[in-house]
PDB file of N, CA and C in Angstrom:
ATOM      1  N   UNK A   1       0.843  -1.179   0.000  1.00  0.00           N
ATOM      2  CA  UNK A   1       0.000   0.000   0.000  1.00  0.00           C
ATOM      3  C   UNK A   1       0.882   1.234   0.000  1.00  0.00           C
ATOM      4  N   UNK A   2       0.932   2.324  -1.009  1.00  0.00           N
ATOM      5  CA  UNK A   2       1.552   3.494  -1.082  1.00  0.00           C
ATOM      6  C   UNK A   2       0.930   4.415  -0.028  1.00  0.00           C
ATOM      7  N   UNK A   3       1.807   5.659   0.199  1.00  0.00           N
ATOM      8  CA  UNK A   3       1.304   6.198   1.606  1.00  0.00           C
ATOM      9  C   UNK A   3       0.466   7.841   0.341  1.00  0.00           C
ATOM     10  N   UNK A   4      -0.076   8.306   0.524  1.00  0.00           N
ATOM     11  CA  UNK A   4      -0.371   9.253  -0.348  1.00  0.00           C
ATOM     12  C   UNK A   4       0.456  10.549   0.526  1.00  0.00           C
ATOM     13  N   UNK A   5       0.410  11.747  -1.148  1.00  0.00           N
ATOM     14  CA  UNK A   5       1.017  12.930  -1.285  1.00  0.00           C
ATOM     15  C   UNK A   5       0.234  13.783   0.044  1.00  0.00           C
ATOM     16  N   UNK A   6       0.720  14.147   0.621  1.00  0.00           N
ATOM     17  CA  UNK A   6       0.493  14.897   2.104  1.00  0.00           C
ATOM     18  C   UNK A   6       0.497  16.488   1.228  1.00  0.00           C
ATOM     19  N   UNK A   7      -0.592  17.442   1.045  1.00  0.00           N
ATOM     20  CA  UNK A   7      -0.200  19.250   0.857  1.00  0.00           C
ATOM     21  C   UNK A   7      -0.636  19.693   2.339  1.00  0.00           C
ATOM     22  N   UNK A   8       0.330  20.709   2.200  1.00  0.00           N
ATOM     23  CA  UNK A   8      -0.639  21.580   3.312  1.00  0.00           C
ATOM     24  C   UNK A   8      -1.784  22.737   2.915  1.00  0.00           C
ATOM     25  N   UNK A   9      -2.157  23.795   3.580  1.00  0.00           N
ATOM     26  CA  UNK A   9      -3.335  23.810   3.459  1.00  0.00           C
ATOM     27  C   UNK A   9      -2.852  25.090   2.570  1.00  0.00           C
ATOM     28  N   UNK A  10      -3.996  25.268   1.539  1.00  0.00           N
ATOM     29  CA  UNK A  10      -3.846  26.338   0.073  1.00  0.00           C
ATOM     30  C   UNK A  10      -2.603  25.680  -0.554  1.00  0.00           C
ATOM     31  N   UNK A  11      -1.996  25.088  -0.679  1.00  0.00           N
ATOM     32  CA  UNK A  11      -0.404  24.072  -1.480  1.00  0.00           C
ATOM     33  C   UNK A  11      -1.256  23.227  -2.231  1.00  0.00           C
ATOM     34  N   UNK A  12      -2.335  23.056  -2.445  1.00  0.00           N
ATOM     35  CA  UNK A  12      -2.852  21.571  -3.540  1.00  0.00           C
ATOM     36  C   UNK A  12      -2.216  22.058  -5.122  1.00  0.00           C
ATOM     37  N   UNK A  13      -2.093  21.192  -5.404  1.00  0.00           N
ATOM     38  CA  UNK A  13      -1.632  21.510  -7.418  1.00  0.00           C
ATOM     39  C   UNK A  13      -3.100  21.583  -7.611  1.00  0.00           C
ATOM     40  N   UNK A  14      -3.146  22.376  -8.839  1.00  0.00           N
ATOM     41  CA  UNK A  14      -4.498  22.392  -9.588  1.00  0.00           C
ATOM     42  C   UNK A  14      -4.238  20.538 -10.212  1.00  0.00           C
ATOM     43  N   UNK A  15      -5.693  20.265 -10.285  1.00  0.00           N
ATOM     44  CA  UNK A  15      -5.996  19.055 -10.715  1.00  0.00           C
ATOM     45  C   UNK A  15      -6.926  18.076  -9.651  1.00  0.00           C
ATOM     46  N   UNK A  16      -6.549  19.158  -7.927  1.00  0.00           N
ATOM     47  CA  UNK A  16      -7.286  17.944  -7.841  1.00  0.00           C
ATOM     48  C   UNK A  16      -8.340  19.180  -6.717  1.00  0.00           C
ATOM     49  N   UNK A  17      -9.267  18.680  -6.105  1.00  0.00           N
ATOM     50  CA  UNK A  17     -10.501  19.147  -5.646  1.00  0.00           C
ATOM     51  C   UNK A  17     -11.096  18.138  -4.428  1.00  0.00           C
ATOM     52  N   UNK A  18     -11.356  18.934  -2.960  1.00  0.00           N
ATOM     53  CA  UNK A  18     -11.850  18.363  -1.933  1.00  0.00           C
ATOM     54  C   UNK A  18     -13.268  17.781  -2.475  1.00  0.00           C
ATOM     55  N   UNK A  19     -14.152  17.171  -1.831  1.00  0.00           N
ATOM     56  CA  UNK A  19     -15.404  16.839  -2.480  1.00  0.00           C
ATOM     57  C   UNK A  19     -16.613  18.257  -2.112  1.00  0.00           C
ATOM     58  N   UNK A  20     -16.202  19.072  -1.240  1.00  0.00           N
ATOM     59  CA  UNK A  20     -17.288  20.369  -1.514  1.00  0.00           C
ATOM     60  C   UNK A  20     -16.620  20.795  -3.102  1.00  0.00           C
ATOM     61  N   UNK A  21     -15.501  21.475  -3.433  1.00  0.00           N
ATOM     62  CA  UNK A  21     -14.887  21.716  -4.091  1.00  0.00           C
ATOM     63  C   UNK A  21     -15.752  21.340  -5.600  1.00  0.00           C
ATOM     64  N   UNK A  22     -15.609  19.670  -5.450  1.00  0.00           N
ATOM     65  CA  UNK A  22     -15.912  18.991  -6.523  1.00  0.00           C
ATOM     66  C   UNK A  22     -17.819  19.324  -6.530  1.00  0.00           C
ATOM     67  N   UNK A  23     -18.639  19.555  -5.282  1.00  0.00           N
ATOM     68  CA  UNK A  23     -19.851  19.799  -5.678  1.00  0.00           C
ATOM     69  C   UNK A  23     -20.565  20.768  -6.257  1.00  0.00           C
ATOM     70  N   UNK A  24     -19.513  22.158  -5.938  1.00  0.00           N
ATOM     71  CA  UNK A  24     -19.602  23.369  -6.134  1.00  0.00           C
ATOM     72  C   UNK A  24     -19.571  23.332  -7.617  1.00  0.00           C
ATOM     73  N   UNK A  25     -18.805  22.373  -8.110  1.00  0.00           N
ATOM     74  CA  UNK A  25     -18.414  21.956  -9.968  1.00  0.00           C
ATOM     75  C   UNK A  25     -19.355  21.673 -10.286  1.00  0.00           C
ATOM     76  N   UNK A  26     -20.245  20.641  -9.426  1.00  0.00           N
ATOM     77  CA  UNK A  26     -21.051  19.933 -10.223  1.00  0.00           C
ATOM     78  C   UNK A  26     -20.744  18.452 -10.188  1.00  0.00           C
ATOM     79  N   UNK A  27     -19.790  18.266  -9.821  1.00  0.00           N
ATOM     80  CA  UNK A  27     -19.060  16.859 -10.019  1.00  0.00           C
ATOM     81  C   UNK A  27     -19.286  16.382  -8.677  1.00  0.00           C
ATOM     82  N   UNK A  28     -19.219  15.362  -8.745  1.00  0.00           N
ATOM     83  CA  UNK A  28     -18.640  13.909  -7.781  1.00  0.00           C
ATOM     84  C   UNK A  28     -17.413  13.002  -7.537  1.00  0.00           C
ATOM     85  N   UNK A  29     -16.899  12.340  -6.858  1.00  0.00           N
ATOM     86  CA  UNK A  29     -15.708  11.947  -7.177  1.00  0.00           C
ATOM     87  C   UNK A  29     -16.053  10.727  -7.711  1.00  0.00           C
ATOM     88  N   UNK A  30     -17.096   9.846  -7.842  1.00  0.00           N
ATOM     89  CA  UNK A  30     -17.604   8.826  -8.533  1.00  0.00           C
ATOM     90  C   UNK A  30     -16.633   7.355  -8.297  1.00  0.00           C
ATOM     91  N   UNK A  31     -16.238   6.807  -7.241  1.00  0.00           N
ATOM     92  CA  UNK A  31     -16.025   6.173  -6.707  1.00  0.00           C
ATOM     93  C   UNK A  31     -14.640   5.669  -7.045  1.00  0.00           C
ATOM     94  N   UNK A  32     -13.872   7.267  -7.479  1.00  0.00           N
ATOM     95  CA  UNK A  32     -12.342   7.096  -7.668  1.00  0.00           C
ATOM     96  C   UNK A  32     -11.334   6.914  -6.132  1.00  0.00           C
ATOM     97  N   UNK A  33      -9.986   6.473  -6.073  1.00  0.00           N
ATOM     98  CA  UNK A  33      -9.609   6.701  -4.762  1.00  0.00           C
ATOM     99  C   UNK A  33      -8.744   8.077  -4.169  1.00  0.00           C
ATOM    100  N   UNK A  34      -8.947   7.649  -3.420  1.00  0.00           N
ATOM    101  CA  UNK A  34      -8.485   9.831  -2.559  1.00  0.00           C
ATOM    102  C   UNK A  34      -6.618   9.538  -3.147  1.00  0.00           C
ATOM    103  N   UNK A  35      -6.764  11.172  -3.868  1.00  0.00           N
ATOM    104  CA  UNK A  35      -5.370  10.594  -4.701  1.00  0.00           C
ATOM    105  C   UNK A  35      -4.339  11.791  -4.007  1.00  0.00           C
ATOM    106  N   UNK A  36      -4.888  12.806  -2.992  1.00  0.00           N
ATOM    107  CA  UNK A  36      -3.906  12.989  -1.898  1.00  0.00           C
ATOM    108  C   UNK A  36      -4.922  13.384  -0.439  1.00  0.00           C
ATOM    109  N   UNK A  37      -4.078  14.593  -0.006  1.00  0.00           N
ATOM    110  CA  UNK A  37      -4.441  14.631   1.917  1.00  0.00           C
ATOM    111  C   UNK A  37      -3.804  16.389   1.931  1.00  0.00           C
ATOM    112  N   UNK A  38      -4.949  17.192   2.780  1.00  0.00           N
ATOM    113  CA  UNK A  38      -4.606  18.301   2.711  1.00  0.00           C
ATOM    114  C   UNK A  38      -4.536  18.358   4.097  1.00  0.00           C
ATOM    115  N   UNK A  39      -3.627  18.981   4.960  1.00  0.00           N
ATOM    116  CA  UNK A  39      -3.791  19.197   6.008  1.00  0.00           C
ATOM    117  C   UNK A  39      -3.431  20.463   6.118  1.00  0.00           C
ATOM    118  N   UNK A  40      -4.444  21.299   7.587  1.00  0.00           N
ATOM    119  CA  UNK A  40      -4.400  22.443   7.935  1.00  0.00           C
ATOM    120  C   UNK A  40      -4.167  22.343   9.518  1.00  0.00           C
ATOM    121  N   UNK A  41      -2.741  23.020   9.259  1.00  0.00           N
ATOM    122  CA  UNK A  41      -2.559  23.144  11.109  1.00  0.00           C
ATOM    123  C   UNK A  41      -3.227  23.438  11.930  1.00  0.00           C
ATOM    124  N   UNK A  42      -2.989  23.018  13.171  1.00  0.00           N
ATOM    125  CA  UNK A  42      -3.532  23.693  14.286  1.00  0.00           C
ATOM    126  C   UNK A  42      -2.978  24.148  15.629  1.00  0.00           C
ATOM    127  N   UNK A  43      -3.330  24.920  16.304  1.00  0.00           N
ATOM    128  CA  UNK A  43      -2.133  24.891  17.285  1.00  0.00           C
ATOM    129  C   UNK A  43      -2.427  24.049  18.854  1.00  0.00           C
ATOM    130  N   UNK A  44      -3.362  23.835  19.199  1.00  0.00           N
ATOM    131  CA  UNK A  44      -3.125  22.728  20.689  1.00  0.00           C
ATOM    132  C   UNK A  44      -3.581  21.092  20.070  1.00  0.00           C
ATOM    133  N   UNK A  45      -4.128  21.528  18.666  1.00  0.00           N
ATOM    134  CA  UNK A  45      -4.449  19.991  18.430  1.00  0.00           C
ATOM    135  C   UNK A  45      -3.819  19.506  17.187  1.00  0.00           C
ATOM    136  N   UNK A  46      -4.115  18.041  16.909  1.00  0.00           N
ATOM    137  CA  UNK A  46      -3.731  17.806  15.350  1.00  0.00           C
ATOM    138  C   UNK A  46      -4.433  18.543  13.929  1.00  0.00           C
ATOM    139  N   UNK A  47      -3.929  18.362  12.977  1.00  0.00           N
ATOM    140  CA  UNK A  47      -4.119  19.395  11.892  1.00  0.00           C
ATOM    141  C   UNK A  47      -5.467  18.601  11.344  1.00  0.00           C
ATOM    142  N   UNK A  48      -6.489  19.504  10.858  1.00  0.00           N
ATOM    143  CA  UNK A  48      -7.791  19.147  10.441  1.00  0.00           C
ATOM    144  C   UNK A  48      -7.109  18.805   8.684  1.00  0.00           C
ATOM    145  N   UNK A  49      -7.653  17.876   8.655  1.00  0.00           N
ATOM    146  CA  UNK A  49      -7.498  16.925   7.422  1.00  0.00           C
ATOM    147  C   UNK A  49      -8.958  16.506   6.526  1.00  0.00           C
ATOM    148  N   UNK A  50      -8.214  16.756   5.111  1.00  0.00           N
ATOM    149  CA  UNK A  50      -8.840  16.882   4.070  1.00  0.00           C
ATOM    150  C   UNK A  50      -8.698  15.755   2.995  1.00  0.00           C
ATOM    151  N   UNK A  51      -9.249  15.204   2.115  1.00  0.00           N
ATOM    152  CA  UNK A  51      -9.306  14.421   1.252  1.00  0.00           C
ATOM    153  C   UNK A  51      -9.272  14.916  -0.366  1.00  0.00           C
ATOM    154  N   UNK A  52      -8.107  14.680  -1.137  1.00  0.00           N
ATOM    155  CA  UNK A  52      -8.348  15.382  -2.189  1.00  0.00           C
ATOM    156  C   UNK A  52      -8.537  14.590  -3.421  1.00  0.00           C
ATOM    157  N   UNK A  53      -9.732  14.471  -4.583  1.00  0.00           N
ATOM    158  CA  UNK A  53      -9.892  13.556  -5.385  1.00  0.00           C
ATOM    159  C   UNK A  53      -9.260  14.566  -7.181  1.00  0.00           C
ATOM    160  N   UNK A  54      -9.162  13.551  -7.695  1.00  0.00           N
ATOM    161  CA  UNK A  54      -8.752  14.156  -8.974  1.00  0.00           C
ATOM    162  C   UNK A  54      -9.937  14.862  -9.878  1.00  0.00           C
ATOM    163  N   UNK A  55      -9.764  15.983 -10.186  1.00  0.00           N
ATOM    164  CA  UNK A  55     -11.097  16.915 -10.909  1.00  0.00           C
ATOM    165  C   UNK A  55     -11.098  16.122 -12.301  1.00  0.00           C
ATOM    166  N   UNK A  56      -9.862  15.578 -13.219  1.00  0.00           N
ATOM    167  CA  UNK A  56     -10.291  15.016 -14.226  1.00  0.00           C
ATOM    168  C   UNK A  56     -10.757  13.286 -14.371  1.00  0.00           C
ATOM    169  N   UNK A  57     -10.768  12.710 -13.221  1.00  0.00           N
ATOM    170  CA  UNK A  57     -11.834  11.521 -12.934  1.00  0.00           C
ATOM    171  C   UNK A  57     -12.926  11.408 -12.835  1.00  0.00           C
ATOM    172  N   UNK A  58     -13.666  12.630 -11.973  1.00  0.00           N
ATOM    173  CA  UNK A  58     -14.396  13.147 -11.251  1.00  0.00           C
ATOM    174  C   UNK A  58     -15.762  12.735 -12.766  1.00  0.00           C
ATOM    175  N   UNK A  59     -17.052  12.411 -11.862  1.00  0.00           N
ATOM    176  CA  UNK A  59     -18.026  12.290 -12.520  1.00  0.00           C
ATOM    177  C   UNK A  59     -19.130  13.332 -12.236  1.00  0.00           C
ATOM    178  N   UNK A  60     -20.269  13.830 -13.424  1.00  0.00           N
ATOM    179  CA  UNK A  60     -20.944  14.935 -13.135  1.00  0.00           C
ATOM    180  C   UNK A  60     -21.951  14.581 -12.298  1.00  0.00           C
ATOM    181  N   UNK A  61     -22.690  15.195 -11.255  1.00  0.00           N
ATOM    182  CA  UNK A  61     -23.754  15.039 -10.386  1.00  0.00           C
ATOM    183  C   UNK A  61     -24.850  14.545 -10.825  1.00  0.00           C
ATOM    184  N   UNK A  62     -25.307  13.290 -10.320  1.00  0.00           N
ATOM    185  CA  UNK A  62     -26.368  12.752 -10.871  1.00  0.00           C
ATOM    186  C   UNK A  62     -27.604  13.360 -10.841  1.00  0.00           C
ATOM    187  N   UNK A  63     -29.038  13.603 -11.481  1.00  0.00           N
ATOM    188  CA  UNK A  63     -29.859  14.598 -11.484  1.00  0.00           C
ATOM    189  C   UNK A  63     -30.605  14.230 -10.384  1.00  0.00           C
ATOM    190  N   UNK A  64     -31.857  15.294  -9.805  1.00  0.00           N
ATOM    191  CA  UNK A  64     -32.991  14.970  -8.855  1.00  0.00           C
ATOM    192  C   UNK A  64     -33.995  14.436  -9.861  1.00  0.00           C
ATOM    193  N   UNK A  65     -34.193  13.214  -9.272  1.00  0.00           N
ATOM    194  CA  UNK A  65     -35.211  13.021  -9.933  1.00  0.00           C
ATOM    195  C   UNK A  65     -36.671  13.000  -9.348  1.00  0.00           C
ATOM    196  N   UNK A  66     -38.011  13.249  -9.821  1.00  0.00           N
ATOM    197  CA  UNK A  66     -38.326  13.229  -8.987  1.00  0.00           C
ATOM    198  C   UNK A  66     -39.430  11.997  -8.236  1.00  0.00           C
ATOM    199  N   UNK A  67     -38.644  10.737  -8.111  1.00  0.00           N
ATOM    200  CA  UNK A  67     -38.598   9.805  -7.198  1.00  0.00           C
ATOM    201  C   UNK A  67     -37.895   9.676  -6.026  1.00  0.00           C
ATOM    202  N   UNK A  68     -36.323  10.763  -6.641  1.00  0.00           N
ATOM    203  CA  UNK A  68     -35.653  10.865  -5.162  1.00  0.00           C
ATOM    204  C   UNK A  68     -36.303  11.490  -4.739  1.00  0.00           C
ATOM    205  N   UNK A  69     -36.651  13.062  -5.484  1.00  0.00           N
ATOM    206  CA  UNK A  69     -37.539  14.389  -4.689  1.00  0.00           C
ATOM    207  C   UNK A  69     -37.913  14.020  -3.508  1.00  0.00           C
ATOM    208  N   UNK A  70     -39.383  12.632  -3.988  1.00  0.00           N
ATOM    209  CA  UNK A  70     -40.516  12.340  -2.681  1.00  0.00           C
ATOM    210  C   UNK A  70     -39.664  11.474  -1.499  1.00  0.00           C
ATOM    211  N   UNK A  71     -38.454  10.693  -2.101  1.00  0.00           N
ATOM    212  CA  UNK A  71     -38.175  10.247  -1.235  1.00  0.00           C
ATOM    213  C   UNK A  71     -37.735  10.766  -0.048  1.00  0.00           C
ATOM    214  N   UNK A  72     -36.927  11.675  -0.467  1.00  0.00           N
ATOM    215  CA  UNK A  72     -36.368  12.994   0.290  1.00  0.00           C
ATOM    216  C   UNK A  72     -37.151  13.390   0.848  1.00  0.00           C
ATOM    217  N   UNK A  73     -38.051  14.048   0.542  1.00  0.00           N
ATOM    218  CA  UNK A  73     -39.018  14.736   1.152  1.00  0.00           C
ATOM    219  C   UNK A  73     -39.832  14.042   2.317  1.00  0.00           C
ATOM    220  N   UNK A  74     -39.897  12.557   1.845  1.00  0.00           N
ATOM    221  CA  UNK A  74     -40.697  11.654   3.108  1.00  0.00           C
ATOM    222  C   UNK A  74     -39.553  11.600   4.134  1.00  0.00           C
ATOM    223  N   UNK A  75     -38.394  11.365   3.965  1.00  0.00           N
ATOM    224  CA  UNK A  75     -37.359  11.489   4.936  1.00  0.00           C
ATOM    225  C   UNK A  75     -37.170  12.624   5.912  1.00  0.00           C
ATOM    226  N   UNK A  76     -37.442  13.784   5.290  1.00  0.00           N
ATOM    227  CA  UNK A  76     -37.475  14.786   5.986  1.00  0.00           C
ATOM    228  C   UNK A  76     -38.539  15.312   6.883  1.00  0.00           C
ATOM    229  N   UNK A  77     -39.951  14.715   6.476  1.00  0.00           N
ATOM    230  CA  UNK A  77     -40.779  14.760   6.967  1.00  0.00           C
ATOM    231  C   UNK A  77     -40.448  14.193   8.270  1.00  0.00           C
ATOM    232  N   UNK A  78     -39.921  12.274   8.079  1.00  0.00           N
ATOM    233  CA  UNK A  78     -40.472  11.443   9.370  1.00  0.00           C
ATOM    234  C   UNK A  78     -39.594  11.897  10.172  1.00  0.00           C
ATOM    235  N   UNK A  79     -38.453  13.365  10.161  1.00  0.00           N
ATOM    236  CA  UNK A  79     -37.441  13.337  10.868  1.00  0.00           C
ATOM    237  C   UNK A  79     -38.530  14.311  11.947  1.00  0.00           C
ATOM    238  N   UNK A  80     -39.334  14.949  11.373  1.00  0.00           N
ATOM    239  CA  UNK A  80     -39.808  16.228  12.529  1.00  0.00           C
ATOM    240  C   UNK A  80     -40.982  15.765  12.893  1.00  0.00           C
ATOM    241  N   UNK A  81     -41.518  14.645  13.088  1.00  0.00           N
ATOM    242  CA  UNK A  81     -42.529  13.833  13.661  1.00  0.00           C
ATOM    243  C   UNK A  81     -41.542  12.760  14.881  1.00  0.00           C
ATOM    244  N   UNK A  82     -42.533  13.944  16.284  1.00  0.00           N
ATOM    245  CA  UNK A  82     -42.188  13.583  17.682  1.00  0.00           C
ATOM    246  C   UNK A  82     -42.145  12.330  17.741  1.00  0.00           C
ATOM    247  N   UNK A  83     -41.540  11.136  18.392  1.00  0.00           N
ATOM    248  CA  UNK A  83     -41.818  10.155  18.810  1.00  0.00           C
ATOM    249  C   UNK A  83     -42.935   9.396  19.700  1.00  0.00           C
ATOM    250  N   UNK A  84     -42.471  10.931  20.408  1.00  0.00           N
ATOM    251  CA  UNK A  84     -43.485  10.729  22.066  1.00  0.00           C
ATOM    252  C   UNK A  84     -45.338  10.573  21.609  1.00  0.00           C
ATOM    253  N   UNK A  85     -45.238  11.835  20.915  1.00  0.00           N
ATOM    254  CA  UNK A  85     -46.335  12.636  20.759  1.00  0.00           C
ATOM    255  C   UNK A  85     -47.157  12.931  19.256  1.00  0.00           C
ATOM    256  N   UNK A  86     -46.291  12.074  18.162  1.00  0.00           N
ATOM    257  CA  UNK A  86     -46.661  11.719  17.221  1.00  0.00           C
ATOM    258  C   UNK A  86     -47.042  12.723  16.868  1.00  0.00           C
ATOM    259  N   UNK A  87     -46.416  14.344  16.788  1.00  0.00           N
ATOM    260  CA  UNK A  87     -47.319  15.816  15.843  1.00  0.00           C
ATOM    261  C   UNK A  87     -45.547  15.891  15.519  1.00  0.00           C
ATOM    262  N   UNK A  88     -46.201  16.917  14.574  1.00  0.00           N
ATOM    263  CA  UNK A  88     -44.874  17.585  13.562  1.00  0.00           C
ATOM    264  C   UNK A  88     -44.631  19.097  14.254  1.00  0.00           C
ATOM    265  N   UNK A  89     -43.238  18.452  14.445  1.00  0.00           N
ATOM    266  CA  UNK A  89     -42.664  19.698  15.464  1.00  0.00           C
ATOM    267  C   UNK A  89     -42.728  20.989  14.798  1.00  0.00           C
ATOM    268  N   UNK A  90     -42.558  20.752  13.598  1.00  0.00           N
ATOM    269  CA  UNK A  90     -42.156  22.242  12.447  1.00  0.00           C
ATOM    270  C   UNK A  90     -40.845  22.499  12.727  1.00  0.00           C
ATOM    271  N   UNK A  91     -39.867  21.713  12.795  1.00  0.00           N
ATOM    272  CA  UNK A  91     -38.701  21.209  12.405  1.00  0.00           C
ATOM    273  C   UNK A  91     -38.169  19.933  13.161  1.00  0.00           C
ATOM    274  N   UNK A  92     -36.816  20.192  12.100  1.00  0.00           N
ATOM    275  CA  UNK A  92     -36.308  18.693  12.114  1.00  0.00           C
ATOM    276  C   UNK A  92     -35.245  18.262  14.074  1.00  0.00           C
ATOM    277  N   UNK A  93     -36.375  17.275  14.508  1.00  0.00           N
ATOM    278  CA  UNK A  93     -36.102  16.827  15.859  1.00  0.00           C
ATOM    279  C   UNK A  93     -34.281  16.507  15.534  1.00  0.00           C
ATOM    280  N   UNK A  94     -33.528  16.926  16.684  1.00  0.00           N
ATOM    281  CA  UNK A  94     -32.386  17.210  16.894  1.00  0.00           C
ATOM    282  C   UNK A  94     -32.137  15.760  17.697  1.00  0.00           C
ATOM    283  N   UNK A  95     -31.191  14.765  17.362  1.00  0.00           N
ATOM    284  CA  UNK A  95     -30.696  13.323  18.005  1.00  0.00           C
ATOM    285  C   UNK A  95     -30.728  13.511  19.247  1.00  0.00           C
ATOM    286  N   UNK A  96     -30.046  14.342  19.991  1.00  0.00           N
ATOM    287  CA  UNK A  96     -29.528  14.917  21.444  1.00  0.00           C
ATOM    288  C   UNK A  96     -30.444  14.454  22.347  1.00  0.00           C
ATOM    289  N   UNK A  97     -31.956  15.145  21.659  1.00  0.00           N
ATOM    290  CA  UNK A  97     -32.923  15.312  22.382  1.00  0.00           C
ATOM    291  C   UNK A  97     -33.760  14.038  22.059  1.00  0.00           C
ATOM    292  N   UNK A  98     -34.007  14.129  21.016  1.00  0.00           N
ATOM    293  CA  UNK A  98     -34.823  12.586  20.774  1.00  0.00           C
ATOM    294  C   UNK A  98     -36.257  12.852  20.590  1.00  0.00           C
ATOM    295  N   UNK A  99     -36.869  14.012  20.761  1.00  0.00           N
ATOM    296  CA  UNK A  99     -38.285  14.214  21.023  1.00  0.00           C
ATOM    297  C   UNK A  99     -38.078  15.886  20.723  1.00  0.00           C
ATOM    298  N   UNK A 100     -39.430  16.244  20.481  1.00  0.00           N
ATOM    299  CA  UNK A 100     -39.733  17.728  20.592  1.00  0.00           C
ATOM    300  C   UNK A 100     -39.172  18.331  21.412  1.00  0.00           C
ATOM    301  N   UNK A 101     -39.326  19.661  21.877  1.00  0.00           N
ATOM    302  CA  UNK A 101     -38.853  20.337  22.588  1.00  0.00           C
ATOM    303  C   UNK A 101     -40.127  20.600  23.792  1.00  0.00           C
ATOM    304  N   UNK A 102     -41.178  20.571  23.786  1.00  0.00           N
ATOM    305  CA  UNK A 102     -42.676  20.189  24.665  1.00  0.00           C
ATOM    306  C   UNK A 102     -42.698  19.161  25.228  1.00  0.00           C
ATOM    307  N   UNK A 103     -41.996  17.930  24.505  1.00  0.00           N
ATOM    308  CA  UNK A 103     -41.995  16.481  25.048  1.00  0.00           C
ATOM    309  C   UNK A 103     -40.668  16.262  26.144  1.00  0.00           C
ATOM    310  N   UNK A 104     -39.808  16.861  25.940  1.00  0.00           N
ATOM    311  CA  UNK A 104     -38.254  16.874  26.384  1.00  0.00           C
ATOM    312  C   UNK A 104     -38.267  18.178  27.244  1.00  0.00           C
ATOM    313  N   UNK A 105     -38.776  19.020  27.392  1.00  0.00           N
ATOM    314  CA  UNK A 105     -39.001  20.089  28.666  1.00  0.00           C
ATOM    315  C   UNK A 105     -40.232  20.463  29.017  1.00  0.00           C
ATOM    316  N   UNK A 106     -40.904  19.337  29.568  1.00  0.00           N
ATOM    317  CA  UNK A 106     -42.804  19.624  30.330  1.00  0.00           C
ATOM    318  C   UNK A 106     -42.509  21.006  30.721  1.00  0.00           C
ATOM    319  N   UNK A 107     -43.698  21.202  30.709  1.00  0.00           N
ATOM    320  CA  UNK A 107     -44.072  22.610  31.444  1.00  0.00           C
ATOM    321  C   UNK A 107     -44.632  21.934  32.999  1.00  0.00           C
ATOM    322  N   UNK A 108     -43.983  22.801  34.026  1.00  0.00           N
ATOM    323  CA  UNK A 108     -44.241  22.248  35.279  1.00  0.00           C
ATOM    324  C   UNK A 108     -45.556  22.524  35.740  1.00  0.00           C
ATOM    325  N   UNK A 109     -46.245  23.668  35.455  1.00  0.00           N
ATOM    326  CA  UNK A 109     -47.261  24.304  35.577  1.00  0.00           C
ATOM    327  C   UNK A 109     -48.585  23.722  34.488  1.00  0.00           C
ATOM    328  N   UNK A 110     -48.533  22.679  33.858  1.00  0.00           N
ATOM    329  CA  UNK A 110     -49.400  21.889  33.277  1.00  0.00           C
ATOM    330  C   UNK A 110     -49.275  22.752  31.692  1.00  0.00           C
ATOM    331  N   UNK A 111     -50.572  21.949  30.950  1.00  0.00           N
ATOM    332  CA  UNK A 111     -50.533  22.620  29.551  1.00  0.00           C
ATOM    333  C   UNK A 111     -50.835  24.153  29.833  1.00  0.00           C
ATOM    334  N   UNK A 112     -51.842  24.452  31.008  1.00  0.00           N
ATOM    335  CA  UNK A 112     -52.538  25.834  30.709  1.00  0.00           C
ATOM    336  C   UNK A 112     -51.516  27.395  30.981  1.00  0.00           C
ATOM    337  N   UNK A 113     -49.931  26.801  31.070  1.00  0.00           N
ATOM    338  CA  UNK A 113     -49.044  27.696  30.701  1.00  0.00           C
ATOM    339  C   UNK A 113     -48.963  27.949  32.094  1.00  0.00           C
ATOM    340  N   UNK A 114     -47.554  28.767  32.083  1.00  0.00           N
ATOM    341  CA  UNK A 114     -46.902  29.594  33.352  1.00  0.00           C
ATOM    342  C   UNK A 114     -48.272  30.357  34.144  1.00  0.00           C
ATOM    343  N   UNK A 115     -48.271  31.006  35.280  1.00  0.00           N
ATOM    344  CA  UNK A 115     -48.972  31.836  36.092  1.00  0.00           C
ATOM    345  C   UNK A 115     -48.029  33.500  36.342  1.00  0.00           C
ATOM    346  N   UNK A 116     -47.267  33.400  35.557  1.00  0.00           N
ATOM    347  CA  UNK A 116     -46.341  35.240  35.780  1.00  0.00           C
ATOM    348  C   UNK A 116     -46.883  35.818  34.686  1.00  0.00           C
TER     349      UNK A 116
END
């Protein structure tokens, strides 16, 4: 196994592109292998590291279609539907919490709200 080309950070040769890089194109890296490593120092920790794929491998972004659309869209839905309480939060429930924000901090004072 070869060890790959190490740049540091703004040092990449033109040719090759992180994968935002490559989305911003339009492209994908399309299941080429990471053909170097960008690293950006840091000072109390290790250097945040990057993956760099080749821009002329690189394949163009596959379209929405719209079968993904709904799929997507049902995904996003079942994310903001409470567990507890089975209503749609009107956004997307956060892992941390696991539940709404009504379900995960009762009101002590019952539903009919604070007394101040």
């Amino acid at each position: 196994m070869s060890t790959l080309p190490v740049y540091r950070w703004r040092l990449a040769p033109d040719g090759l592109a992180t994968r935002r890089q490559l989305r911003a194109a339009g492209l994908r890296p399309g299941g080429q292998d990471v053909a170097a490593q960008l690293e950006r120092p840091r000072r109390r920790r290790g250097p945040l590291v990057a993956y760099l794929y080749r821009v002329d491998l690189a394949l163009p972004v596959r379209p929405m279609t719209p079968a993904r659309r709904a799929a997507l869209a049902k995904a996003n839905a079942a994310r903001r539907i409470c567990p507890a309480c089975q209503r749609d939060a009107g956004y997307i429930i956060t892992a941390a919490l696991g539940t709404c924000v009504p379900c995960a901090y009762p009101d002590p004072n019952g539903p009919e709200g604070s007394t101040r």
